[in-house]
Protein backbone atom coordinates (compact mmCIF):
# COMPACT_ATOMS: atom_id res chain seq x y z
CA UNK A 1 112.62 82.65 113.39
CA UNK A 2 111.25 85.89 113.17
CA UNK A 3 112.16 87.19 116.57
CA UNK A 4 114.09 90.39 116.02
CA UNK A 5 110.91 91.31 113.94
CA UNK A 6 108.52 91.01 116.64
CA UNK A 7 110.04 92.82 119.20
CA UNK A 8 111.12 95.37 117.08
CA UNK A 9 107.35 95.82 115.79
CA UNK A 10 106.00 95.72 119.02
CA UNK A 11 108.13 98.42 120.57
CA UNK A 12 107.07 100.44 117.48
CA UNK A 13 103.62 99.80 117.86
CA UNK A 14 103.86 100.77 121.31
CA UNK A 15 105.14 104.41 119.98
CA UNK A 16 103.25 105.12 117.36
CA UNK A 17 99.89 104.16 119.44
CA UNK A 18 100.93 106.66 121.96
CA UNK A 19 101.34 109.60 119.14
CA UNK A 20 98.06 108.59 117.49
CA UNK A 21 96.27 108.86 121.17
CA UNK A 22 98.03 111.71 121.84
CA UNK A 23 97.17 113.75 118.25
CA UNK A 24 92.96 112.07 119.05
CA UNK A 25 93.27 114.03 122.74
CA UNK A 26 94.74 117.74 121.05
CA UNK A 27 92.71 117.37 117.77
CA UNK A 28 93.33 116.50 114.47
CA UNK A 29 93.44 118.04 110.79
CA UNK A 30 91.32 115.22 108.37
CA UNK A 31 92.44 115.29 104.56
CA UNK A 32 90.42 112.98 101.45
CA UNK A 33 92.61 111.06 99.99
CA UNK A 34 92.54 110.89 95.66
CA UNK A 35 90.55 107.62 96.58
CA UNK A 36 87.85 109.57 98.21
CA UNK A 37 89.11 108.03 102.01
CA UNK A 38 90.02 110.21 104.60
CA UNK A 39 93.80 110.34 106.26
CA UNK A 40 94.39 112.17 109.38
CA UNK A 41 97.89 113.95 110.84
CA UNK A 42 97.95 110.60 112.77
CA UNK A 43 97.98 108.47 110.18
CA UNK A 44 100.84 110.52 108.68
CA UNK A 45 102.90 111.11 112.17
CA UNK A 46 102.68 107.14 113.00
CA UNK A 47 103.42 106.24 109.75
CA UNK A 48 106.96 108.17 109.89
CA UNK A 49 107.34 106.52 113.37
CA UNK A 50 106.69 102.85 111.83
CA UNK A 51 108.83 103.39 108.77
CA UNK A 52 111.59 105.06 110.61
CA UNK A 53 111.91 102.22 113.05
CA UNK A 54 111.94 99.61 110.35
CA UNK A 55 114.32 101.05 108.01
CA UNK A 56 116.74 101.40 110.88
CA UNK A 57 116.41 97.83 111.90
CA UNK A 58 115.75 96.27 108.72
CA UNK A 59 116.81 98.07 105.98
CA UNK A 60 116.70 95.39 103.56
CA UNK A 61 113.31 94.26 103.61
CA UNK A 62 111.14 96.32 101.91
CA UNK A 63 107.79 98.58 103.21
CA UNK A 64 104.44 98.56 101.80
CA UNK A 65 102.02 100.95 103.29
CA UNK A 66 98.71 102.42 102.86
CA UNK A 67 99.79 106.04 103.07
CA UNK A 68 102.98 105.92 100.55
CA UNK A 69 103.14 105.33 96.97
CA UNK A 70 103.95 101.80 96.31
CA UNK A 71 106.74 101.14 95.25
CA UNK A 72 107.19 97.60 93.33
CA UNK A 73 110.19 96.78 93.93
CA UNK A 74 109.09 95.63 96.66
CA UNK A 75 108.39 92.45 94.18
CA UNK A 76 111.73 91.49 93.79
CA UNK A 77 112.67 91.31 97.85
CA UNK A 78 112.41 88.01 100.07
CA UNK A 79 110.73 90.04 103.45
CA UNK A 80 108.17 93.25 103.02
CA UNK A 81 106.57 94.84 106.14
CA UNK A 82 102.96 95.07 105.18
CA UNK A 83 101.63 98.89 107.20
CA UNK A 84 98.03 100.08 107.82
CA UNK A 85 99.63 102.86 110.21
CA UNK A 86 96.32 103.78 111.55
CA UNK A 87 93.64 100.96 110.99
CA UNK A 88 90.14 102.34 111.17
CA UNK A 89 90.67 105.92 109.96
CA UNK A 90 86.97 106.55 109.87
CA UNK A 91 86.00 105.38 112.92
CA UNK A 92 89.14 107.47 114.78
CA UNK A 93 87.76 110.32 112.75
């Protein structure tokens, strides 16, 4: 059922792992978040990558992710891609 979605994700991934690898092997700028957590210039870079790819593809469902302001309208929309773009900040860091 969700086909399209999977492959689509999966290529992503794919992407976005390769940017976060290749920001670890260069070096990194670290940032606190108002939450007191840290975000990296990965987080941020495969973010963009994850979003971009699933706006183009799906750009009806709606995004939540850890690194953008929610936005609820989210609510009111049948599919929502749920995005930790870089799970395990700390332990990266």
């Amino acid at each position: 059922m969700f086909e399209k979605e999977l492959n689509v994700v999966l290529e992503t991934i794919k992407v976005a792992k390769e940017t976060i690898l290749s920001i670890y092997y260069k070096g990194f700028d670290v940032s606190i978040k108002e939450d007191n957590s840290v975000v990296t210039n990965a987080d941020l870079a495969s973010e963009k990558i994850i979003r971009e790819s699933l706006v183009k593809y799906f750009p009806t469902y709606a995004i939540l992710s850890e690194e953008t302001n929610d936005n609820k309208d989210r609510l009111n929309n049948d599919y929502c891609f749920i995005v930790d773009p870089l799970d395990g900040t700390k332990d990266y860091v």
